[in-house]
PDB file of N, CA and C in Angstrom:
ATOM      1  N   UNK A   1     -36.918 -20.120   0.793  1.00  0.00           N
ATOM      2  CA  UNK A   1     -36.922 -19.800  -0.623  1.00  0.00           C
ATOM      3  C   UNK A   1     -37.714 -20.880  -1.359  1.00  0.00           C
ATOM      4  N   UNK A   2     -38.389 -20.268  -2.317  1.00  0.00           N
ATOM      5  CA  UNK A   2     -39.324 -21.609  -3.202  1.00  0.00           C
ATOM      6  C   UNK A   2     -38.763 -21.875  -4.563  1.00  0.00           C
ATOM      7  N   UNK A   3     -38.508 -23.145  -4.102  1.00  0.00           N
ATOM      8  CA  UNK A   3     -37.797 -24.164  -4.742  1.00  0.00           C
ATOM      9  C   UNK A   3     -38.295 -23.925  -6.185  1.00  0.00           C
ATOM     10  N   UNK A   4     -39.348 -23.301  -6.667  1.00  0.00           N
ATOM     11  CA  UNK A   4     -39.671 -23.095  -8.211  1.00  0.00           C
ATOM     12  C   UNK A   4     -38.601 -22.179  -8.994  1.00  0.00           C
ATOM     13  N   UNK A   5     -37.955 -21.128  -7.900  1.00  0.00           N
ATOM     14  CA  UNK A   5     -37.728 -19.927  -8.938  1.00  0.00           C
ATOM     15  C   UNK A   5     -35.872 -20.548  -8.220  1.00  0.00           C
ATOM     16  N   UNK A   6     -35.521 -21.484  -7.920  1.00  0.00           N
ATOM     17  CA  UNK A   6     -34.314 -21.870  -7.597  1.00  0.00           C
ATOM     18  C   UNK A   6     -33.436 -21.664  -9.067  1.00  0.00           C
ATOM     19  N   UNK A   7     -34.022 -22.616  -9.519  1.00  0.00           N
ATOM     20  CA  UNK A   7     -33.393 -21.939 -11.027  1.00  0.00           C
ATOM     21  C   UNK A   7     -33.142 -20.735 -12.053  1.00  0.00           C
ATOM     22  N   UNK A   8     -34.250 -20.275 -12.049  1.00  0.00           N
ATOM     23  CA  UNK A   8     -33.912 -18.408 -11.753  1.00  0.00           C
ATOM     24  C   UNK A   8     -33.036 -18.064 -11.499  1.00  0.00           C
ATOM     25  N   UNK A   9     -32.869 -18.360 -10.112  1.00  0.00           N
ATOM     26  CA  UNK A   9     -31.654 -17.125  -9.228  1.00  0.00           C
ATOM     27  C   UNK A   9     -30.579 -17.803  -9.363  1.00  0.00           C
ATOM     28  N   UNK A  10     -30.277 -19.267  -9.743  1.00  0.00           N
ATOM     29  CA  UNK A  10     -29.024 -19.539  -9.855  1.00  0.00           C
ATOM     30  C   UNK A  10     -28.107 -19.338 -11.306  1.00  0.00           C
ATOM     31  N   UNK A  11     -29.534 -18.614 -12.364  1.00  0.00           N
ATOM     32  CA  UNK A  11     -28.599 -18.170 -13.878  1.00  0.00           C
ATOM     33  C   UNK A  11     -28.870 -16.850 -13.333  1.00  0.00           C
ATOM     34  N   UNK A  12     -29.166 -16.082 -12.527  1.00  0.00           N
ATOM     35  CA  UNK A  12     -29.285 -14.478 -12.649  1.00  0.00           C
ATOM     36  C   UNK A  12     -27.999 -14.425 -11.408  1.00  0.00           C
ATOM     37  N   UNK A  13     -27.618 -15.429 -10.701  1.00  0.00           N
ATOM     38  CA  UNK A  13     -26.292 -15.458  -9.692  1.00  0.00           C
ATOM     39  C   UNK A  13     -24.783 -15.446 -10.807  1.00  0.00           C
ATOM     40  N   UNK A  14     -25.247 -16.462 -11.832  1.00  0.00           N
ATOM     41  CA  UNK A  14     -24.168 -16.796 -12.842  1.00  0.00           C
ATOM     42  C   UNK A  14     -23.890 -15.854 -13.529  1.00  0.00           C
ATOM     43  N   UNK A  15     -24.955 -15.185 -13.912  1.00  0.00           N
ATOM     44  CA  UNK A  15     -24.286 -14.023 -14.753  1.00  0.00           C
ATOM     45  C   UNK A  15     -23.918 -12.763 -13.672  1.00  0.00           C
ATOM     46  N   UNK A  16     -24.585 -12.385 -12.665  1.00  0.00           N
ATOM     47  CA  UNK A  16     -23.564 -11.406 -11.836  1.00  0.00           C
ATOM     48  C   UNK A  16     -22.352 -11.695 -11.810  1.00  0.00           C
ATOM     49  N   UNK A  17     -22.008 -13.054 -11.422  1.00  0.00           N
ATOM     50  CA  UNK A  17     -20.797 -13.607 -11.213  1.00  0.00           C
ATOM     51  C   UNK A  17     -19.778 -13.259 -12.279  1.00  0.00           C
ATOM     52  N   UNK A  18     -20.422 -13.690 -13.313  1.00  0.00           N
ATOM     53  CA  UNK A  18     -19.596 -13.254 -14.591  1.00  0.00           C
ATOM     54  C   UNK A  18     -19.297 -11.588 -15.024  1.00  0.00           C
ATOM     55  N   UNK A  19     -20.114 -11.198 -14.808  1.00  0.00           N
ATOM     56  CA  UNK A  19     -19.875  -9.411 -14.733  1.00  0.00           C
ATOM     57  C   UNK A  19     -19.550  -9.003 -14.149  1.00  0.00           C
ATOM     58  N   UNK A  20     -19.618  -9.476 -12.868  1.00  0.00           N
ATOM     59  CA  UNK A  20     -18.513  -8.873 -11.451  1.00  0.00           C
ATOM     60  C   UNK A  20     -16.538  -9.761 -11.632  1.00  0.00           C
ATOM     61  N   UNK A  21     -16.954 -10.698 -12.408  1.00  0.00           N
ATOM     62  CA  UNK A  21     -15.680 -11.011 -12.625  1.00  0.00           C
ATOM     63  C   UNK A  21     -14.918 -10.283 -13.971  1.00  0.00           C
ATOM     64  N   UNK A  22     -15.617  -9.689 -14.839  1.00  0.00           N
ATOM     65  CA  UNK A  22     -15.135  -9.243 -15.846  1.00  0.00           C
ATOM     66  C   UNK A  22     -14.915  -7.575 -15.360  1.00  0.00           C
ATOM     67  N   UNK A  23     -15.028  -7.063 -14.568  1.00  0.00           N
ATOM     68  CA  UNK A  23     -15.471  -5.718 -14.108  1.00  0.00           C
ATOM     69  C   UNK A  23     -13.922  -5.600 -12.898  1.00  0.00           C
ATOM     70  N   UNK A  24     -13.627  -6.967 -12.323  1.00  0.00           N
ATOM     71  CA  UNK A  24     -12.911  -7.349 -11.606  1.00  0.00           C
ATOM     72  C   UNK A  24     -11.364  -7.157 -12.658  1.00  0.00           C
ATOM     73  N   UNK A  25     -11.359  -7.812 -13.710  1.00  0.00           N
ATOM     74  CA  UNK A  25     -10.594  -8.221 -14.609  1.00  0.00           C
ATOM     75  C   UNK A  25     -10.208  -6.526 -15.085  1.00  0.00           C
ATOM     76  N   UNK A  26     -11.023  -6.390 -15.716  1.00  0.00           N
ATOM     77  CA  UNK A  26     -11.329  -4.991 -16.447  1.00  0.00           C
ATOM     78  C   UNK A  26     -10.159  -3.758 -15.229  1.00  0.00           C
ATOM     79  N   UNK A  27     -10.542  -3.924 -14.042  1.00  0.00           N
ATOM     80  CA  UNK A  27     -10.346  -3.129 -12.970  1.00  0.00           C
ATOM     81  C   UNK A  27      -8.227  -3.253 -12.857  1.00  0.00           C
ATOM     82  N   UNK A  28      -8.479  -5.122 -12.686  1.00  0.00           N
ATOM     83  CA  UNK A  28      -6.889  -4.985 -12.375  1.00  0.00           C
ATOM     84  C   UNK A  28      -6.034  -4.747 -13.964  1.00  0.00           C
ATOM     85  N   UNK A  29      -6.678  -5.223 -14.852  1.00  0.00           N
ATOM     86  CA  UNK A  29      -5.865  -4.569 -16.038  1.00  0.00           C
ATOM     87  C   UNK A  29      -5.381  -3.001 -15.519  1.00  0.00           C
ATOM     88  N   UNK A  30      -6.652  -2.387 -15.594  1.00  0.00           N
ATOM     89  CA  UNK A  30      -6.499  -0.924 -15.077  1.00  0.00           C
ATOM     90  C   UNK A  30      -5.091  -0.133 -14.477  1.00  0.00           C
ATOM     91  N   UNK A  31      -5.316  -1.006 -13.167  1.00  0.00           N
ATOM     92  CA  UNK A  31      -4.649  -0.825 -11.810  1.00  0.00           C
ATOM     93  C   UNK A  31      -3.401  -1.087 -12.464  1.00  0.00           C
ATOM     94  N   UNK A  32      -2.614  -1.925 -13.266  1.00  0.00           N
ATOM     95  CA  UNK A  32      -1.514  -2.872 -13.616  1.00  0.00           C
ATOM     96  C   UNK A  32      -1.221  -2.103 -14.679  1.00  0.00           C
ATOM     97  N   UNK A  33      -1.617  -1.304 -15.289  1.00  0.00           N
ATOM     98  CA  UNK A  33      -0.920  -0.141 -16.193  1.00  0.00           C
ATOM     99  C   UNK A  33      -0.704   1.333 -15.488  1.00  0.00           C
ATOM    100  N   UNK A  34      -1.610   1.705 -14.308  1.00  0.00           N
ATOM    101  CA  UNK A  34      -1.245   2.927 -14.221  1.00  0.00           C
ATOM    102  C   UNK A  34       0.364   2.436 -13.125  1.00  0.00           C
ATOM    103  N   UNK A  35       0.361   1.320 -12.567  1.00  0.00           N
ATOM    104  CA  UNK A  35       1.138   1.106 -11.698  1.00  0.00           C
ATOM    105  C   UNK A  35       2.802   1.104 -12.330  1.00  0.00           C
ATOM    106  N   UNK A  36       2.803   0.595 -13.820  1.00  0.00           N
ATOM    107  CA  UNK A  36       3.508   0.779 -14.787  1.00  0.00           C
ATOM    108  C   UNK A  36       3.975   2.151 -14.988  1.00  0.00           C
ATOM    109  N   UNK A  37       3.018   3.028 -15.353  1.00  0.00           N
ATOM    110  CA  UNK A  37       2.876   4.618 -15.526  1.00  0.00           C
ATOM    111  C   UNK A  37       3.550   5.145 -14.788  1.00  0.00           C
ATOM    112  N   UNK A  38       3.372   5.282 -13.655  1.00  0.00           N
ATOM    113  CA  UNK A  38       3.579   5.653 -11.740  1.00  0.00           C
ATOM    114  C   UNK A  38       5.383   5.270 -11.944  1.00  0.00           C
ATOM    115  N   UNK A  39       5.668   4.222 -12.204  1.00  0.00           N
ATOM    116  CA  UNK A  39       7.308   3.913 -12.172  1.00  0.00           C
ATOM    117  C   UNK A  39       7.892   4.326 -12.925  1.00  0.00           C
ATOM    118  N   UNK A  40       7.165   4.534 -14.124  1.00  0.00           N
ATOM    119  CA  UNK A  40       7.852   4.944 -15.225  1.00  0.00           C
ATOM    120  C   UNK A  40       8.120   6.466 -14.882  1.00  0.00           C
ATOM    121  N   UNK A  41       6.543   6.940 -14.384  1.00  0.00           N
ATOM    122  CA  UNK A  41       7.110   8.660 -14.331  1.00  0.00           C
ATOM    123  C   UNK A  41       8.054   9.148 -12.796  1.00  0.00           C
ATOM    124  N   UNK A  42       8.278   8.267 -11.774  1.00  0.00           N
ATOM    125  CA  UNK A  42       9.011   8.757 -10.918  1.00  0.00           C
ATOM    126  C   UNK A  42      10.592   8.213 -11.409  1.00  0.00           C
ATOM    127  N   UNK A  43      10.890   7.191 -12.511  1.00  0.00           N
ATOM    128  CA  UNK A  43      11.929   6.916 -12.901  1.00  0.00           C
ATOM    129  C   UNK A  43      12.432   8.341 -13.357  1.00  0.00           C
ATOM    130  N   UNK A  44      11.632   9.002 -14.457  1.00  0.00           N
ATOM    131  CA  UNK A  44      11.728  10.238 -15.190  1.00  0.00           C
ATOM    132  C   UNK A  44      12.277  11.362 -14.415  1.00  0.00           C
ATOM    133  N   UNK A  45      10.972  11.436 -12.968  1.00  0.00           N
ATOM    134  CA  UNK A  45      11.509  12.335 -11.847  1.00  0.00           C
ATOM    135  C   UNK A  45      12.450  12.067 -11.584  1.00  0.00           C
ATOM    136  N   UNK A  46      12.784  11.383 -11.055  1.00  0.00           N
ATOM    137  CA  UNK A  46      14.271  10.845 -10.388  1.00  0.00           C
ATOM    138  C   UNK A  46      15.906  11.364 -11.338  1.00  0.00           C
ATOM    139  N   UNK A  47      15.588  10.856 -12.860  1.00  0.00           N
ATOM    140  CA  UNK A  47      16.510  11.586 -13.620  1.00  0.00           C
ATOM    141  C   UNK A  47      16.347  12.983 -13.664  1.00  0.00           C
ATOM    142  N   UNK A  48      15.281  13.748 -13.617  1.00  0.00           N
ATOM    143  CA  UNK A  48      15.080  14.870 -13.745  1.00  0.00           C
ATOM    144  C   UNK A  48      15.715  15.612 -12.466  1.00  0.00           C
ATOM    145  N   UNK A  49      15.441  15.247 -11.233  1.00  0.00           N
ATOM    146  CA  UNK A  49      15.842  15.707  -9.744  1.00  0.00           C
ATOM    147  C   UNK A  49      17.423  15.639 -10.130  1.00  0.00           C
ATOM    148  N   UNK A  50      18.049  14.608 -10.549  1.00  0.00           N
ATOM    149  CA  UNK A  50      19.456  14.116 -10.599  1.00  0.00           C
ATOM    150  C   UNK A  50      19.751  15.541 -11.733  1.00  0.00           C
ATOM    151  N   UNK A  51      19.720  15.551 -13.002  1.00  0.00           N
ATOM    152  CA  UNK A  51      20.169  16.261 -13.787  1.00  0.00           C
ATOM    153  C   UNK A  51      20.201  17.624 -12.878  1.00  0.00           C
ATOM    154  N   UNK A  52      19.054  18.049 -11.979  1.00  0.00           N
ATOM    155  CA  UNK A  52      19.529  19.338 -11.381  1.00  0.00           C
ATOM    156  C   UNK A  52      20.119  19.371 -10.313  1.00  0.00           C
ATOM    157  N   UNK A  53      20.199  18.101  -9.559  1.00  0.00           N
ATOM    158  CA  UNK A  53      21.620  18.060  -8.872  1.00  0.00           C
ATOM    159  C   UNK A  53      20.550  18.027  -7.545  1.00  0.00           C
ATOM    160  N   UNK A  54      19.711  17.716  -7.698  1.00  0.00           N
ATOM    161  CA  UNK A  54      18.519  17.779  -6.513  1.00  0.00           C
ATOM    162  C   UNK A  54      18.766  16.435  -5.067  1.00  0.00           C
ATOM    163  N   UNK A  55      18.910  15.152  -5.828  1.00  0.00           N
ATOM    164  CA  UNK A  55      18.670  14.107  -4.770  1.00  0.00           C
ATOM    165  C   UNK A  55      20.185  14.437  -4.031  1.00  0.00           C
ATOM    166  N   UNK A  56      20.951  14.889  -4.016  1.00  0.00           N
ATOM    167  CA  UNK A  56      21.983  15.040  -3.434  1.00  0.00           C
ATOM    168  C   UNK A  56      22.150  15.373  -1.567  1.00  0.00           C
ATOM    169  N   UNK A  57      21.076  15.421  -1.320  1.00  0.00           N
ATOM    170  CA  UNK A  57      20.391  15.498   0.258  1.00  0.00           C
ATOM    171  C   UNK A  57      21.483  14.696   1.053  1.00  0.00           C
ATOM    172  N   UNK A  58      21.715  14.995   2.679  1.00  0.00           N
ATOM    173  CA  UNK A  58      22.223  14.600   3.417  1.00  0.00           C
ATOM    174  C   UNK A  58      23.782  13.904   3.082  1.00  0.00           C
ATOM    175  N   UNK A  59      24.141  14.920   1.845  1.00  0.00           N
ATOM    176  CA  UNK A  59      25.616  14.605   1.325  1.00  0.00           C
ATOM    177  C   UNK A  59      26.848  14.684   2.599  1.00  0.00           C
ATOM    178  N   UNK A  60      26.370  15.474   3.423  1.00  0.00           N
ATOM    179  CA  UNK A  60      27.587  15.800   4.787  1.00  0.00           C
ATOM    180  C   UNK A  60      26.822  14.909   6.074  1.00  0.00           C
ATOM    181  N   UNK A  61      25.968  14.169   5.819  1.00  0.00           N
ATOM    182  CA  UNK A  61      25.826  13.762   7.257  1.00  0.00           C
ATOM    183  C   UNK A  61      26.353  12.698   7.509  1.00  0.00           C
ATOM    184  N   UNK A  62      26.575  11.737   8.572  1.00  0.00           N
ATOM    185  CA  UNK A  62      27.256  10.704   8.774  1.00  0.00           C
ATOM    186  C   UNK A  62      26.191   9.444   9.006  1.00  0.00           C
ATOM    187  N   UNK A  63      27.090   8.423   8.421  1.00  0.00           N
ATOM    188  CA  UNK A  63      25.798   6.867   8.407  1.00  0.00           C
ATOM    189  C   UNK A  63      25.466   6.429   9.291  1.00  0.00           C
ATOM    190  N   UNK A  64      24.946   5.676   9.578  1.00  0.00           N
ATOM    191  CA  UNK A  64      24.153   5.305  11.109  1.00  0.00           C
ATOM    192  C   UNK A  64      25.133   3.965  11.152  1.00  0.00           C
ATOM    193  N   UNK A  65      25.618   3.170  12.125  1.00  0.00           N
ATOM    194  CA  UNK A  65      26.170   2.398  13.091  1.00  0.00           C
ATOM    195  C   UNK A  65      26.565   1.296  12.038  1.00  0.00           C
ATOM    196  N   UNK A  66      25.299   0.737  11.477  1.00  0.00           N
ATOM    197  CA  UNK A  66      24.849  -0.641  10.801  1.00  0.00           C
ATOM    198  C   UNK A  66      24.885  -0.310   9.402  1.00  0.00           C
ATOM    199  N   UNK A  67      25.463   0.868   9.116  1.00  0.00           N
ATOM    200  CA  UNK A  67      25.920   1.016   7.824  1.00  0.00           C
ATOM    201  C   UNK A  67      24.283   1.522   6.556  1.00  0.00           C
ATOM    202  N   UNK A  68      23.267   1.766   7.244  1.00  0.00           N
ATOM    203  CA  UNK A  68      22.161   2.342   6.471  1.00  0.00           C
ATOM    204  C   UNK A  68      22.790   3.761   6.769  1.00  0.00           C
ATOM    205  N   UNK A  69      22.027   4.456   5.429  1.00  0.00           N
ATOM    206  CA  UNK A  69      21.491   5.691   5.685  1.00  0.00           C
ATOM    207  C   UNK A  69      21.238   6.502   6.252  1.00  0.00           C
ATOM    208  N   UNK A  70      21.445   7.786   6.687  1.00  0.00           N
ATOM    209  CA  UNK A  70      20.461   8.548   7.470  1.00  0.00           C
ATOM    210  C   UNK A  70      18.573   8.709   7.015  1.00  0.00           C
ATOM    211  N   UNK A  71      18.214   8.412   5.755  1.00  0.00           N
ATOM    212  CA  UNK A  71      16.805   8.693   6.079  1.00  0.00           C
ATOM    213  C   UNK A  71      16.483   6.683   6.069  1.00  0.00           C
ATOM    214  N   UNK A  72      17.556   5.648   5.893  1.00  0.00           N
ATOM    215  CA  UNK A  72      16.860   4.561   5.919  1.00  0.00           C
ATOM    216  C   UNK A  72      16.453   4.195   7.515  1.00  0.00           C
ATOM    217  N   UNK A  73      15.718   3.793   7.798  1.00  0.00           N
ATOM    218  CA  UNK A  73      15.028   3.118   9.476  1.00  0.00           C
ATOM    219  C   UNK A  73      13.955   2.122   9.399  1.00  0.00           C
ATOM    220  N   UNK A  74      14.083   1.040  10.133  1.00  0.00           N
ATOM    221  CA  UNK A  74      12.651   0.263  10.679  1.00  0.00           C
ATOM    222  C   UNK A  74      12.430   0.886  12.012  1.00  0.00           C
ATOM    223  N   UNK A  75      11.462   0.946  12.514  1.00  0.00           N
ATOM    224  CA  UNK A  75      11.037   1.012  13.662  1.00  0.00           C
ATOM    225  C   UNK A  75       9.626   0.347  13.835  1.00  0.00           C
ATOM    226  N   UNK A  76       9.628   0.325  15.339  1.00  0.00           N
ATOM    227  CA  UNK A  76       8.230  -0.565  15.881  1.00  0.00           C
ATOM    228  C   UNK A  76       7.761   0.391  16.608  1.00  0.00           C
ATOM    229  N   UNK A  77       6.322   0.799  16.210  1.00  0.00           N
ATOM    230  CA  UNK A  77       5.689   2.169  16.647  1.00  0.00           C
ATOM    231  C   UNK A  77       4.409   1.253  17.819  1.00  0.00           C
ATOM    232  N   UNK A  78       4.547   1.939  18.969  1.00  0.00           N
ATOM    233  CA  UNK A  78       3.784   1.586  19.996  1.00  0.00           C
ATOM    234  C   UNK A  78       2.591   2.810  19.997  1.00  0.00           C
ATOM    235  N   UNK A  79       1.111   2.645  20.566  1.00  0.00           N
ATOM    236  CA  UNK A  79       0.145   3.628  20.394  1.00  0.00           C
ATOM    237  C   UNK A  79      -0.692   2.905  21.646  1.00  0.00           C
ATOM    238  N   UNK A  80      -0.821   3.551  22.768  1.00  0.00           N
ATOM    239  CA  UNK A  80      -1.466   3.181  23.589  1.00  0.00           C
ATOM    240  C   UNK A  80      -2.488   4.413  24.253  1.00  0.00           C
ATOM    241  N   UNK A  81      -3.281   4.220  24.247  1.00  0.00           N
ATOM    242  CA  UNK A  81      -4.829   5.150  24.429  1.00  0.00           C
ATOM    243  C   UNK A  81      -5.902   4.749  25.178  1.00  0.00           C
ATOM    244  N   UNK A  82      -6.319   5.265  25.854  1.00  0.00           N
ATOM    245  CA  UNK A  82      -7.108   5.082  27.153  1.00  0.00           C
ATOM    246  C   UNK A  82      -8.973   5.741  26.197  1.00  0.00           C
ATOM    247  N   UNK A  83      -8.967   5.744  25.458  1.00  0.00           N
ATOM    248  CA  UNK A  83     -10.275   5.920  24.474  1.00  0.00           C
ATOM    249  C   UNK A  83     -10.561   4.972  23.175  1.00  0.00           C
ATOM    250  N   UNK A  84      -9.494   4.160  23.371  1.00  0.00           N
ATOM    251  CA  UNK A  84      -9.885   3.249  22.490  1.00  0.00           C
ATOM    252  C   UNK A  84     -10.833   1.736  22.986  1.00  0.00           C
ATOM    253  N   UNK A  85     -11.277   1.025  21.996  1.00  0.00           N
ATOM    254  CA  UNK A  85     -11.848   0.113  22.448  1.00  0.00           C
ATOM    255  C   UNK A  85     -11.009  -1.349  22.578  1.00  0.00           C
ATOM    256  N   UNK A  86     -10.940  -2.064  23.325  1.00  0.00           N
ATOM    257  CA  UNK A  86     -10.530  -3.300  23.486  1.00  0.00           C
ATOM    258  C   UNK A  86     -10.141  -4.061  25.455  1.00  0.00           C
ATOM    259  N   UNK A  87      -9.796  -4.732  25.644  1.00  0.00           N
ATOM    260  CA  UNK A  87      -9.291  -5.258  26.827  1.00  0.00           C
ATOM    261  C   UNK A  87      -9.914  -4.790  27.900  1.00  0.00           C
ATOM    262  N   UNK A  88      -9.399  -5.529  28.936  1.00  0.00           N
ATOM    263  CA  UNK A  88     -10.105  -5.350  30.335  1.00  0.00           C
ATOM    264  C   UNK A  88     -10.471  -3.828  30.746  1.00  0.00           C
ATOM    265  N   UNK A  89      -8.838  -2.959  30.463  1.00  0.00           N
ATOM    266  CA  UNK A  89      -8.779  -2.368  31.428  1.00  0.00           C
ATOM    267  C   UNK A  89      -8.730  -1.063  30.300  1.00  0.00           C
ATOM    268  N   UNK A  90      -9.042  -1.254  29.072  1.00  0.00           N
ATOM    269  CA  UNK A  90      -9.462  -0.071  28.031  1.00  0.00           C
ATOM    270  C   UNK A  90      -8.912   0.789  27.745  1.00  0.00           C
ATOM    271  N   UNK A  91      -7.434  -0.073  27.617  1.00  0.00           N
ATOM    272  CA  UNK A  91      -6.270   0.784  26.709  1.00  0.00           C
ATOM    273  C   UNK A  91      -6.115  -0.383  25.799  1.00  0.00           C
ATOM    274  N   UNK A  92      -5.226   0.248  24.761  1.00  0.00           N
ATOM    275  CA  UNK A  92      -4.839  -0.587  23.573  1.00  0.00           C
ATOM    276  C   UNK A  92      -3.674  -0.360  23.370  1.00  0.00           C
ATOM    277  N   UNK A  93      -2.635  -0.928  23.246  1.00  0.00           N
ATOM    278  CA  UNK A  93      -1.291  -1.436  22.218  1.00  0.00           C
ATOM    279  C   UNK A  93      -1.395  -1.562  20.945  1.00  0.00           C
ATOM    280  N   UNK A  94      -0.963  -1.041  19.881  1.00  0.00           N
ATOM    281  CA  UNK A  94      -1.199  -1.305  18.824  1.00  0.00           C
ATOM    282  C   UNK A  94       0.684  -1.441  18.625  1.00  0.00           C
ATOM    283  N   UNK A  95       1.464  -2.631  18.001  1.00  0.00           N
ATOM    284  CA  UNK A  95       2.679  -2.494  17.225  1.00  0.00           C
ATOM    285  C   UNK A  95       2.536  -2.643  15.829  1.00  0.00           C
ATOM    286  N   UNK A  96       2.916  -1.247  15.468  1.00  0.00           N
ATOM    287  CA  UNK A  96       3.450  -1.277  13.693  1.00  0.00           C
ATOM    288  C   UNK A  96       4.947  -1.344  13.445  1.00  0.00           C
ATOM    289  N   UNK A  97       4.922  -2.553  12.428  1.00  0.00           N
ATOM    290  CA  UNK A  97       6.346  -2.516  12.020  1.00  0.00           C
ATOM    291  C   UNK A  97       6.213  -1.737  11.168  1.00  0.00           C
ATOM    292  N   UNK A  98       7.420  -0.508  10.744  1.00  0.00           N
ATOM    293  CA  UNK A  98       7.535   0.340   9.302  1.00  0.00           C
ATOM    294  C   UNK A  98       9.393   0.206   9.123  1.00  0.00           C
ATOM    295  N   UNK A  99       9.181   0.478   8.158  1.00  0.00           N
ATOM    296  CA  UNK A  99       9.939   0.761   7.260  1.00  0.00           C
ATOM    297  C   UNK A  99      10.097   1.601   6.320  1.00  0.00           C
ATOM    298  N   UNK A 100      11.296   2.166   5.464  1.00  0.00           N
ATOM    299  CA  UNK A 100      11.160   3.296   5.150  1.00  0.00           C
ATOM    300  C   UNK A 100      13.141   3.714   4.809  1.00  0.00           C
ATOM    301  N   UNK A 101      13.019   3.972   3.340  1.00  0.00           N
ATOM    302  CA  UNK A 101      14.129   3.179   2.724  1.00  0.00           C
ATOM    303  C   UNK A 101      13.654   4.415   1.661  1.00  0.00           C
ATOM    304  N   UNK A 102      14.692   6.032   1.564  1.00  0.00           N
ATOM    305  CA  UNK A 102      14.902   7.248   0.526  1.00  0.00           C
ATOM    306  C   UNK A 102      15.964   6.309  -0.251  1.00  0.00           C
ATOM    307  N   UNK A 103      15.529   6.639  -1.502  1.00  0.00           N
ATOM    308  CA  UNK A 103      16.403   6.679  -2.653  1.00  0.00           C
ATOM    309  C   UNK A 103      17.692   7.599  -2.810  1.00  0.00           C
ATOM    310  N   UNK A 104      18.293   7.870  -2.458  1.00  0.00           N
ATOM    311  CA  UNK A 104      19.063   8.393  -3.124  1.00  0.00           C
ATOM    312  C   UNK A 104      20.104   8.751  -3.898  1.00  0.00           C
TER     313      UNK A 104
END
């Protein structure tokens, strides 16, 4: 790079910087109200399901051992495949922890 136009690119770097940070800003404001929105309107659902007597699901079934739920569970999901890419012998393991916790 020639050292003449160094200065150039380091105010035309500064101001991307600054517009990609305001665009950044701009974005999570965004994100941080609809996420607001989103709780607010499944709060709504939730009273709404209740008033018709809806979440009332798995009222006769019996609790699991450890005292959760029937739809609460962790589990560790194993995925092993002979077309995937990795290791010697060109299978893969993948462990997902999930979780997974109904309201009701």
């Amino acid at each position: 790079m020639d050292p003449r136009y160094s200065g150039e690119t380091l105010k035309h770097l500064e101001k991307q910087n600054e517009l990609l940070m305001h665009a950044y800003n701009s974005v999570s404001h965004e994100l941080h109200k609809l996420q607001v929105e989103e709780e607010m309107l499944m709060r709504k659902f939730y009273q709404l399901m209740a008033a018709h007597g809806l979440p009332k699901k798995n009222e006769g079934n019996a609790e699991m051992k450890d005292g959760r739920g029937v739809g609460d569970s962790t589990a560790l999901l194993t995925n092993t495949s002979d077309d995937s890419i990795s290791g010697e012998n060109g299978q893969a393991t993948a462990l997902v922890p999930t979780s997974s916790n109904e309201q009701e």
